[in-house]
PDB file of N, CA and C in Angstrom:
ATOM      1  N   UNK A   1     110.169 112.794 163.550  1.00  0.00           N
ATOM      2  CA  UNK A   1     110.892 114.036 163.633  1.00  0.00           C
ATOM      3  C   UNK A   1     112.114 113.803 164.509  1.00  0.00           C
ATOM      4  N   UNK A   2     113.281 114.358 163.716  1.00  0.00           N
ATOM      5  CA  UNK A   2     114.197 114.299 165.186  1.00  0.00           C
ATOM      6  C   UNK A   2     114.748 115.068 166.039  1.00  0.00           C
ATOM      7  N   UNK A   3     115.674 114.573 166.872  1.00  0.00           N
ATOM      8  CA  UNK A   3     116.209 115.366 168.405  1.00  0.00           C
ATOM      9  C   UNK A   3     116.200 116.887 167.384  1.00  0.00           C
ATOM     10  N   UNK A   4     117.472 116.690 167.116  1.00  0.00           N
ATOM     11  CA  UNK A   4     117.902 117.908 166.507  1.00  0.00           C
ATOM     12  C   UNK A   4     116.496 119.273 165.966  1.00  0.00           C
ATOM     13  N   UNK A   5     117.211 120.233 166.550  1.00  0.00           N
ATOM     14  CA  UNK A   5     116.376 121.642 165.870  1.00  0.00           C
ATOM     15  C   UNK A   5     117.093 122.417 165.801  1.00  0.00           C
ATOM     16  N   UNK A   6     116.518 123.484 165.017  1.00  0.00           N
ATOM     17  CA  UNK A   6     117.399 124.796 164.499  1.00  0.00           C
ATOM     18  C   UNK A   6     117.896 125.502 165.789  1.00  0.00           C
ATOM     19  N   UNK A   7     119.097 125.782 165.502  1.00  0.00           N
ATOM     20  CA  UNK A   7     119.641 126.686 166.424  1.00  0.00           C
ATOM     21  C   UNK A   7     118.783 128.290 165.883  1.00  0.00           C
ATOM     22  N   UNK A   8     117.746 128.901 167.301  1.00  0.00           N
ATOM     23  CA  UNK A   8     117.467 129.935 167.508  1.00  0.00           C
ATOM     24  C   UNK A   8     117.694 130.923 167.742  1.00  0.00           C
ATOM     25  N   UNK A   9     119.067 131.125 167.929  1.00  0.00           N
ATOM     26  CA  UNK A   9     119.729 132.102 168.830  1.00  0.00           C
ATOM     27  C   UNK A   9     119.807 133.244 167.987  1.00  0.00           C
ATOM     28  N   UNK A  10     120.570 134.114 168.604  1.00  0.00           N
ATOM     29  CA  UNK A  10     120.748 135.496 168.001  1.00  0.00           C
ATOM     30  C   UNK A  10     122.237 135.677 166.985  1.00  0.00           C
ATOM     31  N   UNK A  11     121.582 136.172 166.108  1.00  0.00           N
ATOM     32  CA  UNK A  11     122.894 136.588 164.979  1.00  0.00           C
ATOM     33  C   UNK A  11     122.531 136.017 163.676  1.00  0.00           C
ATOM     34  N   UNK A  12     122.945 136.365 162.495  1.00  0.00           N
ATOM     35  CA  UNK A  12     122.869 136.432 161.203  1.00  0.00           C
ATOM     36  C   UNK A  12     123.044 134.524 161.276  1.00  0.00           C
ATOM     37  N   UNK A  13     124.403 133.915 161.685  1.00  0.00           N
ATOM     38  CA  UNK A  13     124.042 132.822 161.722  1.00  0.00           C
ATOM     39  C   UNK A  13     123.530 131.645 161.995  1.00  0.00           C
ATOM     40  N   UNK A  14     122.602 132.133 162.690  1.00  0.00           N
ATOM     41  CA  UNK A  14     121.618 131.197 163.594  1.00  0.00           C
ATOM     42  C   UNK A  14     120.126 131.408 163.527  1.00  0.00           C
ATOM     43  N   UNK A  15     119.900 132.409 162.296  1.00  0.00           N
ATOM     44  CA  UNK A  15     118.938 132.231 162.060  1.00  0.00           C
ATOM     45  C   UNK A  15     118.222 131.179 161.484  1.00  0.00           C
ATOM     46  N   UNK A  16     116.416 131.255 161.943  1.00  0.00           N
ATOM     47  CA  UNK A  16     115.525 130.365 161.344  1.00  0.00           C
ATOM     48  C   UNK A  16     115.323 130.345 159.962  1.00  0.00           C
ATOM     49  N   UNK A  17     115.840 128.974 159.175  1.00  0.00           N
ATOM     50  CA  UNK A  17     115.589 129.396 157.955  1.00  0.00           C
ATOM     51  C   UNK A  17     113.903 128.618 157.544  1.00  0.00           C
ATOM     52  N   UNK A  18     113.473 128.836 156.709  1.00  0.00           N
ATOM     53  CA  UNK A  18     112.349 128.225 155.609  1.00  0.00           C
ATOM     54  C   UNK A  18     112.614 127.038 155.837  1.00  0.00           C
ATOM     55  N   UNK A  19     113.145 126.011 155.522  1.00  0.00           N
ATOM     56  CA  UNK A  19     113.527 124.342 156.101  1.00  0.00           C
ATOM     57  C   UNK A  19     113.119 123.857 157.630  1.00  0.00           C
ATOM     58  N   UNK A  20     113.831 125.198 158.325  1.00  0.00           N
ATOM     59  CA  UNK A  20     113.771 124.642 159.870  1.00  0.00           C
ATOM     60  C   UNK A  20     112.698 125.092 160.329  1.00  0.00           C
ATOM     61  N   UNK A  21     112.207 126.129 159.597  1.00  0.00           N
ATOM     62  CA  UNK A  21     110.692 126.700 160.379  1.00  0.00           C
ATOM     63  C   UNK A  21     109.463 125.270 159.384  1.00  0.00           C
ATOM     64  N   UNK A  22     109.719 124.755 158.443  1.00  0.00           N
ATOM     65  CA  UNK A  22     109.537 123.502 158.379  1.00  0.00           C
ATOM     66  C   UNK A  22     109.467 122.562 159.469  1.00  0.00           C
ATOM     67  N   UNK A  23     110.529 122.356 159.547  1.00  0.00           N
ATOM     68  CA  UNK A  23     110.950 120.922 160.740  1.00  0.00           C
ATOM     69  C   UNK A  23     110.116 121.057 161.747  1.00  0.00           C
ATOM     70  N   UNK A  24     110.095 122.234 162.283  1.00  0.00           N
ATOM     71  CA  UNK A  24     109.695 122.833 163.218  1.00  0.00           C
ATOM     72  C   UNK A  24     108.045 122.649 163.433  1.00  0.00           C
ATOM     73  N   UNK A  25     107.721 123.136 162.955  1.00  0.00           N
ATOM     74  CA  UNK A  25     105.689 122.996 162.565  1.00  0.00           C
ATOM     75  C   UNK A  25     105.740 121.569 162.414  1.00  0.00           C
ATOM     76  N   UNK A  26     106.341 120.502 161.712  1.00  0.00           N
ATOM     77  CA  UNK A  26     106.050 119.256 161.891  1.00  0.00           C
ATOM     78  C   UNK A  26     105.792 118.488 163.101  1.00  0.00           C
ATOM     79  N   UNK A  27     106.186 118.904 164.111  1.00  0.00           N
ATOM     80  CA  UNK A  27     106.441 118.090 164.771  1.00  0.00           C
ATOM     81  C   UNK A  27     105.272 118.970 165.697  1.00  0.00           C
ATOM     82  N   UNK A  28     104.204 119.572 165.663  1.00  0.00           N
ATOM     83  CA  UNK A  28     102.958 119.887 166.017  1.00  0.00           C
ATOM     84  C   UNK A  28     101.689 119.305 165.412  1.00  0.00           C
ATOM     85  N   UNK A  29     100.777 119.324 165.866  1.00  0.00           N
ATOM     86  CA  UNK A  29      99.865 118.845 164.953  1.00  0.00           C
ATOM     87  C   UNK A  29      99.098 119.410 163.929  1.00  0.00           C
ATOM     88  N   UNK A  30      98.599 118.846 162.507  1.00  0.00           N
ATOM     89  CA  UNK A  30      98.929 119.373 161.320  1.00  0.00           C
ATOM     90  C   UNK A  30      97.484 120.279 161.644  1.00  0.00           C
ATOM     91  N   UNK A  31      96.621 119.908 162.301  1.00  0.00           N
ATOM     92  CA  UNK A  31      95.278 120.811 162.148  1.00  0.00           C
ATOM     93  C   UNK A  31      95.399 122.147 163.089  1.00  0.00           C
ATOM     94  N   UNK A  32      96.858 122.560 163.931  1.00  0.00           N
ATOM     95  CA  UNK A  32      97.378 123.435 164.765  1.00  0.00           C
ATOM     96  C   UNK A  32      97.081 124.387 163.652  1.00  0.00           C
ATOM     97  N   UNK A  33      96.236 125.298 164.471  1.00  0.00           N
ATOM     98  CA  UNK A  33      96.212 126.941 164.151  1.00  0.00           C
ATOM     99  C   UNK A  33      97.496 127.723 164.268  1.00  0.00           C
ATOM    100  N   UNK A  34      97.819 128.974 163.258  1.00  0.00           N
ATOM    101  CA  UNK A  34      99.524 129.054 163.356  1.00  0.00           C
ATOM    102  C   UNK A  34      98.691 130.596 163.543  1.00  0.00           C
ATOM    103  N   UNK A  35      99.533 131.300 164.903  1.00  0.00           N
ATOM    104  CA  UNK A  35      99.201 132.177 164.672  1.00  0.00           C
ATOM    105  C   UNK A  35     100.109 133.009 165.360  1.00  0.00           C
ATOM    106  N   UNK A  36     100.279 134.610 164.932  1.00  0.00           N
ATOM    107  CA  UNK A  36     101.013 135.778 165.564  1.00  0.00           C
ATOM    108  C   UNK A  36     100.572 136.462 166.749  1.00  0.00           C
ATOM    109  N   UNK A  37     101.269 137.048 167.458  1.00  0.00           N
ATOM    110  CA  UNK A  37     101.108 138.170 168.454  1.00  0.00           C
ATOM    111  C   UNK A  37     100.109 139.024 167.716  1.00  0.00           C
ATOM    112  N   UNK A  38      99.107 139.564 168.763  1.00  0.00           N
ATOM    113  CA  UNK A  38      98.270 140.707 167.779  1.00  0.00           C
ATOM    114  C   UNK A  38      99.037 142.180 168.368  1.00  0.00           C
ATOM    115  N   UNK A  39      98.746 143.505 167.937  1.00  0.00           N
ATOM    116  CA  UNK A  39      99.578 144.573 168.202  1.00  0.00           C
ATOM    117  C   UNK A  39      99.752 144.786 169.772  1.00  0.00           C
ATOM    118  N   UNK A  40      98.256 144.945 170.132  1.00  0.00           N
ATOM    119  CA  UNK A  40      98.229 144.874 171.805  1.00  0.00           C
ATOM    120  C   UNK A  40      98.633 144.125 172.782  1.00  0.00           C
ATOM    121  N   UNK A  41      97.554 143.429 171.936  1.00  0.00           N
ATOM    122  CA  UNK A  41      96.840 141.898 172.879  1.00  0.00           C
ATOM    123  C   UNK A  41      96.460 140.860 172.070  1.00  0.00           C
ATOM    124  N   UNK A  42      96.303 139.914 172.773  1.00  0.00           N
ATOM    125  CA  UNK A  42      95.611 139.061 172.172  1.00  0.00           C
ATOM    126  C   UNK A  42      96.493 137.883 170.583  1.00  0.00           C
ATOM    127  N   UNK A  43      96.023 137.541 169.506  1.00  0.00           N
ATOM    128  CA  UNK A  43      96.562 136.678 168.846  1.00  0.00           C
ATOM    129  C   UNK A  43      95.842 137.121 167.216  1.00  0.00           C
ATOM    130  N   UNK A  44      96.573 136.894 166.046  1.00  0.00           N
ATOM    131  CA  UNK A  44      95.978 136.862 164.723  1.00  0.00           C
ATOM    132  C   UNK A  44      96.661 135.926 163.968  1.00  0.00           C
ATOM    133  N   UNK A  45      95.854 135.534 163.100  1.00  0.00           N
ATOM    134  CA  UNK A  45      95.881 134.147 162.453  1.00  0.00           C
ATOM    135  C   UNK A  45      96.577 134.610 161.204  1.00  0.00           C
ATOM    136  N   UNK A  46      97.441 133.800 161.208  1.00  0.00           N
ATOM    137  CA  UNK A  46      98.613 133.708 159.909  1.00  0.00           C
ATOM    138  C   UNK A  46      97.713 133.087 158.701  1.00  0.00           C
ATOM    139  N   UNK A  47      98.341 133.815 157.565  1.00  0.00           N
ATOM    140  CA  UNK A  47      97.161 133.610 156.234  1.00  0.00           C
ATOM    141  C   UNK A  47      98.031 133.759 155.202  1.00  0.00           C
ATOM    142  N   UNK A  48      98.127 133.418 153.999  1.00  0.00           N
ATOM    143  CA  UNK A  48      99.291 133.186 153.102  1.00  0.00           C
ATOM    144  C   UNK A  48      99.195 134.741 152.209  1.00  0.00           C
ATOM    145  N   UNK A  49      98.352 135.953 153.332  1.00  0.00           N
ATOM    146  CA  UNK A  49      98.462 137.011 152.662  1.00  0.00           C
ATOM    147  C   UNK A  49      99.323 137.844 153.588  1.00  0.00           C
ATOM    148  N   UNK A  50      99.836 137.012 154.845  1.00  0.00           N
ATOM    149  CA  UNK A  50     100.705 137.170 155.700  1.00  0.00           C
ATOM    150  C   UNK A  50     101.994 137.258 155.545  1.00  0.00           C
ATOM    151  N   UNK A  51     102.113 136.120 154.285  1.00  0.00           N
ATOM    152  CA  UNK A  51     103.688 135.983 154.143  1.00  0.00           C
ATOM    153  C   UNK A  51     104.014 136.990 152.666  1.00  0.00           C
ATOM    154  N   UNK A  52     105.540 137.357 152.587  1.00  0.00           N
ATOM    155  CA  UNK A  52     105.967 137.728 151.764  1.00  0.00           C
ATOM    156  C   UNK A  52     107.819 138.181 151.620  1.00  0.00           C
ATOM    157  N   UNK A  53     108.039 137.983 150.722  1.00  0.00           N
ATOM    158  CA  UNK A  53     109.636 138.037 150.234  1.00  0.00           C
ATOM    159  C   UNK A  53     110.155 139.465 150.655  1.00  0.00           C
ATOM    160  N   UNK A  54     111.240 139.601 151.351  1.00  0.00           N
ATOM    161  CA  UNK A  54     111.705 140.428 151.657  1.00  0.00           C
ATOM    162  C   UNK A  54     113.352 140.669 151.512  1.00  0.00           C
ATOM    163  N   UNK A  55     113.862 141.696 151.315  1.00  0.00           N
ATOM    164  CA  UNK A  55     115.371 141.894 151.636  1.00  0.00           C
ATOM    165  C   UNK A  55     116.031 142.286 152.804  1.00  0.00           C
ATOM    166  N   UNK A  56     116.738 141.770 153.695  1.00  0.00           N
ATOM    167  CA  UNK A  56     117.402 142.265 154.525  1.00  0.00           C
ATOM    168  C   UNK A  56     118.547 142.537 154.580  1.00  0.00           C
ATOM    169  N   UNK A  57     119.120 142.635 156.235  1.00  0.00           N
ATOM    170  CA  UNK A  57     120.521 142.946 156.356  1.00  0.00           C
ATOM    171  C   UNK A  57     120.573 142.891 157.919  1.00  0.00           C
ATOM    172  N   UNK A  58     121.642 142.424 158.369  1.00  0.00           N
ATOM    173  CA  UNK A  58     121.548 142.042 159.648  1.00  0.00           C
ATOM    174  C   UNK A  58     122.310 143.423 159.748  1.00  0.00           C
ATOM    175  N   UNK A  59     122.092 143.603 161.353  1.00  0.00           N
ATOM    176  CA  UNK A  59     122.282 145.599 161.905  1.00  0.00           C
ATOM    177  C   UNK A  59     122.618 144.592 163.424  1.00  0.00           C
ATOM    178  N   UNK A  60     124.204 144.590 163.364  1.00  0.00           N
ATOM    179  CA  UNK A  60     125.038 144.099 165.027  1.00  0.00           C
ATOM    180  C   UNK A  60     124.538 145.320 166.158  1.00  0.00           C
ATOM    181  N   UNK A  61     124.210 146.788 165.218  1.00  0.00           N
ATOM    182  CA  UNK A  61     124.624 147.204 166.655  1.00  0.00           C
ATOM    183  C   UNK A  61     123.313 148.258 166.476  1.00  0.00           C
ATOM    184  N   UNK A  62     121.744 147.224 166.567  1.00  0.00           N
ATOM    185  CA  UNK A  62     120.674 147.904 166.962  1.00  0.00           C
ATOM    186  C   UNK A  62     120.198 147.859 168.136  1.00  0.00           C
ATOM    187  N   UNK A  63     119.637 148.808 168.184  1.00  0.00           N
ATOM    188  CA  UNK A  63     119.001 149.136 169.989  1.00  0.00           C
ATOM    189  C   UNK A  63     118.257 148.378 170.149  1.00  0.00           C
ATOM    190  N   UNK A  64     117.819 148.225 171.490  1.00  0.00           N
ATOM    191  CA  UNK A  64     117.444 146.999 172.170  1.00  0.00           C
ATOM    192  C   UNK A  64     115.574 146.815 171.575  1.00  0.00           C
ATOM    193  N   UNK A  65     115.311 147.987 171.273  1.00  0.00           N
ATOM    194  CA  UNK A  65     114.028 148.056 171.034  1.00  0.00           C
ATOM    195  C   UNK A  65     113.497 147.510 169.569  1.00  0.00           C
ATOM    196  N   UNK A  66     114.699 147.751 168.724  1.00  0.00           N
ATOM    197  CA  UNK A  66     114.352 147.180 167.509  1.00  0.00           C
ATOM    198  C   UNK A  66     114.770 146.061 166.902  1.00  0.00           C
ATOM    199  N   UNK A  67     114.450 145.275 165.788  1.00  0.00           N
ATOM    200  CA  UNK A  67     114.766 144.329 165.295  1.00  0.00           C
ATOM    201  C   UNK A  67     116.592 144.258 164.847  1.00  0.00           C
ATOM    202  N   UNK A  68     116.975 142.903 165.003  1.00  0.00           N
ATOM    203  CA  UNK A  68     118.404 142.794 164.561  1.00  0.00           C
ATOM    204  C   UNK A  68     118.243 142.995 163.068  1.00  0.00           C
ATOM    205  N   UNK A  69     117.796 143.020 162.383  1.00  0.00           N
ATOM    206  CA  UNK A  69     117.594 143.053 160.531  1.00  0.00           C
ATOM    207  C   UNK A  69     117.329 143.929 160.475  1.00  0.00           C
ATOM    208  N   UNK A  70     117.535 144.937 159.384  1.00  0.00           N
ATOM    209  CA  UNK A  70     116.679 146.155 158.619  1.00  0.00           C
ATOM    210  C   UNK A  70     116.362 145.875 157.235  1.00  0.00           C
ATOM    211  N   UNK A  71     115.578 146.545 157.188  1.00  0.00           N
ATOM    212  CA  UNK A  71     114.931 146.275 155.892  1.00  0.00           C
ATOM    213  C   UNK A  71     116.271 147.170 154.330  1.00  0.00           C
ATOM    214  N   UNK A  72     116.229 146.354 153.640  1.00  0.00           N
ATOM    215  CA  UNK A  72     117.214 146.488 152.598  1.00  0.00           C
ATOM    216  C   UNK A  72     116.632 147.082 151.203  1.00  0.00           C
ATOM    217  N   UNK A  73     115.678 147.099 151.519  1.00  0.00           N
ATOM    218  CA  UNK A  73     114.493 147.776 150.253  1.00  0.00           C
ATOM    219  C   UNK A  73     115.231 148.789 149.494  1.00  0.00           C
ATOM    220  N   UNK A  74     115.512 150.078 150.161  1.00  0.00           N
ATOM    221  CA  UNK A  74     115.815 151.102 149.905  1.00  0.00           C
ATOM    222  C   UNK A  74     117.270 151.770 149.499  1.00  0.00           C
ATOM    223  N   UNK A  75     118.139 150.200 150.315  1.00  0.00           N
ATOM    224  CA  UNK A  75     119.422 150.928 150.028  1.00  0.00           C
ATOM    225  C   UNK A  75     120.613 149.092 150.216  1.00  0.00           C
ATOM    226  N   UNK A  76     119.724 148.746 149.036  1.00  0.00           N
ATOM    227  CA  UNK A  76     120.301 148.034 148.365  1.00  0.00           C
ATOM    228  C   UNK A  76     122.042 147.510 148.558  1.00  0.00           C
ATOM    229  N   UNK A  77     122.773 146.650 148.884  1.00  0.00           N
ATOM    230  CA  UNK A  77     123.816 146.196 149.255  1.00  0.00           C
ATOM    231  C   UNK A  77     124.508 144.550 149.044  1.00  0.00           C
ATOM    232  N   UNK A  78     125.494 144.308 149.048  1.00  0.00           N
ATOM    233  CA  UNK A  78     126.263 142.705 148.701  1.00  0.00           C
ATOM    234  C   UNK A  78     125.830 141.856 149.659  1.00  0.00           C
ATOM    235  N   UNK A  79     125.629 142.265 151.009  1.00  0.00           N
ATOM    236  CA  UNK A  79     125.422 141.019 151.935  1.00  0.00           C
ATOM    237  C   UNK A  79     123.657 140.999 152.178  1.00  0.00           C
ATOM    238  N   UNK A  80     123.047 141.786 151.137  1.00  0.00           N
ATOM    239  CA  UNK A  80     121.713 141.690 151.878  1.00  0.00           C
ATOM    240  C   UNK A  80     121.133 140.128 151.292  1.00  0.00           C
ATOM    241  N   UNK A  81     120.384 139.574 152.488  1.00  0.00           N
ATOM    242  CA  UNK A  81     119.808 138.208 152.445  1.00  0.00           C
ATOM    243  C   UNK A  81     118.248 138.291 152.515  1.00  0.00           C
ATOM    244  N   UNK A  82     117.536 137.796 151.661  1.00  0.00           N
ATOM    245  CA  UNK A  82     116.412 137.479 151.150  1.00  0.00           C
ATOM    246  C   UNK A  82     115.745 136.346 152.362  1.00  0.00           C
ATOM    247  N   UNK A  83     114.351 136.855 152.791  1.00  0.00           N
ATOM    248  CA  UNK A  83     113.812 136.499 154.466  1.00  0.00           C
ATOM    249  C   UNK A  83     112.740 136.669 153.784  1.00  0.00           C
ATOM    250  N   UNK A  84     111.492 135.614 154.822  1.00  0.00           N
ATOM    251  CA  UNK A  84     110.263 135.496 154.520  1.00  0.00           C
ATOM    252  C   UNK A  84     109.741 136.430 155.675  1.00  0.00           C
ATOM    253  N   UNK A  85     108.819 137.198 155.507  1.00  0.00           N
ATOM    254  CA  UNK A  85     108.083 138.206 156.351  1.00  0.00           C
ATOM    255  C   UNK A  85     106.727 137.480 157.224  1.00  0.00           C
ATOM    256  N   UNK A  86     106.500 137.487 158.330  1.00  0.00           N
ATOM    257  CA  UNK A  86     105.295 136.779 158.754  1.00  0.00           C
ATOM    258  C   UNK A  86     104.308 138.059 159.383  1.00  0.00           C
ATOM    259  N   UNK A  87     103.977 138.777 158.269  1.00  0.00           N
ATOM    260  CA  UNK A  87     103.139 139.838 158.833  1.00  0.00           C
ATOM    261  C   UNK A  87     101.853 139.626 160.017  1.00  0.00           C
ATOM    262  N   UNK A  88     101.759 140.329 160.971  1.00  0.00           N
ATOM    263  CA  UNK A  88     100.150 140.796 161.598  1.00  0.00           C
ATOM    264  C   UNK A  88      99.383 141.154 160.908  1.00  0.00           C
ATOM    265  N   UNK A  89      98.079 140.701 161.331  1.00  0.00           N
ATOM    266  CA  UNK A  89      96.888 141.024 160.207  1.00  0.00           C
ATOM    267  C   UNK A  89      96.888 142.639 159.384  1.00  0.00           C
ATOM    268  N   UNK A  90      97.510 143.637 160.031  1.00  0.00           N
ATOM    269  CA  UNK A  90      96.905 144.785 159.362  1.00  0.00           C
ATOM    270  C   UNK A  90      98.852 145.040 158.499  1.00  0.00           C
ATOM    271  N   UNK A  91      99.442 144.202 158.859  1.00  0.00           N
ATOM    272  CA  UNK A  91     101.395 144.396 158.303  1.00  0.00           C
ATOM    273  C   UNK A  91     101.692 145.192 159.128  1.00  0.00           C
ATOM    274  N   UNK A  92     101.626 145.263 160.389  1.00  0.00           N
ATOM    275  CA  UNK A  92     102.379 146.165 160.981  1.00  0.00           C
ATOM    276  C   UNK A  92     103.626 145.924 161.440  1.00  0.00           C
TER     277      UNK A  92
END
């Protein structure tokens, strides 16, 4: 694996893509449990009923509390970009 990793930072262009969240898990070990924040507390285990295709849209000027992306489902647009979802066990 090498030096180099995805730039993490904040903004539409520095996001983690599918490749680098690749790279990324490689270089752990392959029998590593992958798992999420649970709502409270505690941890839940990522399951391939976890993942799923989504539309977004990056949002510059959301409050601190919420996510930089919104969901694009509903109101459809030119720059919205297609993101993998890593749901919590219940999708919250």
């Amino acid at each position: 694996m090498g030096d180099s990793k995805p730039d993490t930072g904040s903004g539409p262009d520095s996001a983690l893509t599918v490749k680098g969240l690749i790279d990324l898990l490689a270089t752990f070990p392959a029998d590593a449990r992958v798992v999420v924040d649970g709502y409270e507390d505690g941890f839940d285990n990522v399951s391939s009923d976890s993942l799923s295709a989504i539309s977004i849209r990056h949002k510059p000027d959301h409050a601190d509390w919420e996510g930089e992306n919104e969901n694009a489902r509903w109101d459809p647009g030119d720059n919205d970009i297609t993101a993998v979802r890593i749901a919590r066990r219940y999708g919250f």
